[in-house]
Protein backbone atom coordinates (compact mmCIF):
# COMPACT_ATOMS: atom_id res chain seq x y z
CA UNK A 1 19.38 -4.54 -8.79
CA UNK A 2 17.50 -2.38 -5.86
CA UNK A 3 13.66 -1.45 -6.34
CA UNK A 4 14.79 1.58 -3.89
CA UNK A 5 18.21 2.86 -3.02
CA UNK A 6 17.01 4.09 0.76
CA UNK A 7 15.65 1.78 3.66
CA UNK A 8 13.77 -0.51 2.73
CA UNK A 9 15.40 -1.67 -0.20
CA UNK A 10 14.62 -4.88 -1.80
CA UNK A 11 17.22 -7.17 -4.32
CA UNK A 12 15.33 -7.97 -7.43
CA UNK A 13 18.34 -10.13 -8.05
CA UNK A 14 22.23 -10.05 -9.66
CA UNK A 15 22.91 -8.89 -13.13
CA UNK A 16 26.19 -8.96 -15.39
CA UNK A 17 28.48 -6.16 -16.63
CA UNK A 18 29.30 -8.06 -19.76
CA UNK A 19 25.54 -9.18 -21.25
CA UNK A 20 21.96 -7.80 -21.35
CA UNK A 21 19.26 -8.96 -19.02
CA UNK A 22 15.66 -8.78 -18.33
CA UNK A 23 14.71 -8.66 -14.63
CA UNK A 24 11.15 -9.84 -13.88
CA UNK A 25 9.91 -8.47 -10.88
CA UNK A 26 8.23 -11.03 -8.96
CA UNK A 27 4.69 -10.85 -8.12
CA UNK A 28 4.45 -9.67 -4.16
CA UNK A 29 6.81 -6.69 -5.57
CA UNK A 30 4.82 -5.79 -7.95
CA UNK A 31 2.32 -3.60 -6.33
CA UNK A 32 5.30 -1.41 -4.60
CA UNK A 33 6.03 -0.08 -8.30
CA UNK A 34 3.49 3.06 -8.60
CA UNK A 35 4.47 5.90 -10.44
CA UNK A 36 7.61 7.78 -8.99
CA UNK A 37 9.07 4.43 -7.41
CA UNK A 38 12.86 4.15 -8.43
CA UNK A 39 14.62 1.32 -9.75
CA UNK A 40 18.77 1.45 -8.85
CA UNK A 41 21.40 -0.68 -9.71
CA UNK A 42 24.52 -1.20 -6.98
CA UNK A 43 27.82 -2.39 -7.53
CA UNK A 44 27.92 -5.42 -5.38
CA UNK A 45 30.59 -7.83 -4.12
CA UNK A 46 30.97 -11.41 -6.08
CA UNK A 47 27.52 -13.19 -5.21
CA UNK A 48 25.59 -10.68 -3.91
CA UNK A 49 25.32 -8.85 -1.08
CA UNK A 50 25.83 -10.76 2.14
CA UNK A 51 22.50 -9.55 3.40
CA UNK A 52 20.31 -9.37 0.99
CA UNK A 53 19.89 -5.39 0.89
CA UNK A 54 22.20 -3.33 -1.40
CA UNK A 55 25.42 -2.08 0.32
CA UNK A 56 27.36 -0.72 -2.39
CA UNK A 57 26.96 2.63 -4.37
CA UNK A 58 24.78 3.33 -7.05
CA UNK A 59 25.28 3.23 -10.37
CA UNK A 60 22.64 3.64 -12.47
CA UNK A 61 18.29 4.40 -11.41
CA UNK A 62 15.63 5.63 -13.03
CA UNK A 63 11.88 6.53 -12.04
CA UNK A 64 9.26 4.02 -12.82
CA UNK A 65 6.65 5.48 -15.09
CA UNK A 66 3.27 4.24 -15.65
């Protein structure tokens, strides 16, 4: 899961198809999330991405609202 899906992009970590999760964004992130900031999820190889910035396409996002 992305907190952008442009440059810049950071991984907030890898979630599951087949279970529900809660992602906690960690604390030096936490000030990038102002209102209008967008949250995406990418479809990702096994693992991850290689480089730690999303290369595959998105598949769900949604605005952050405060």
């Amino acid at each position: 899961m992305a907190d952008t899906a442009g440059p810049g992009a950071r991984s907030l970590g890898l979630v599951s198809i087949d279970k529900a999760h809660t992602v906690e964004v960690p604390a030096d992130l936490r000030a990038a999330l102002a209102a209008g900031s967008v949250l995406a999820i990418t479809l990702e190889p096994p693992g991850g991405s290689p480089h730690g910035a999303p290369t595959g396409p998105i598949i769900a996002k949604g605005s952050v609202r405060i």
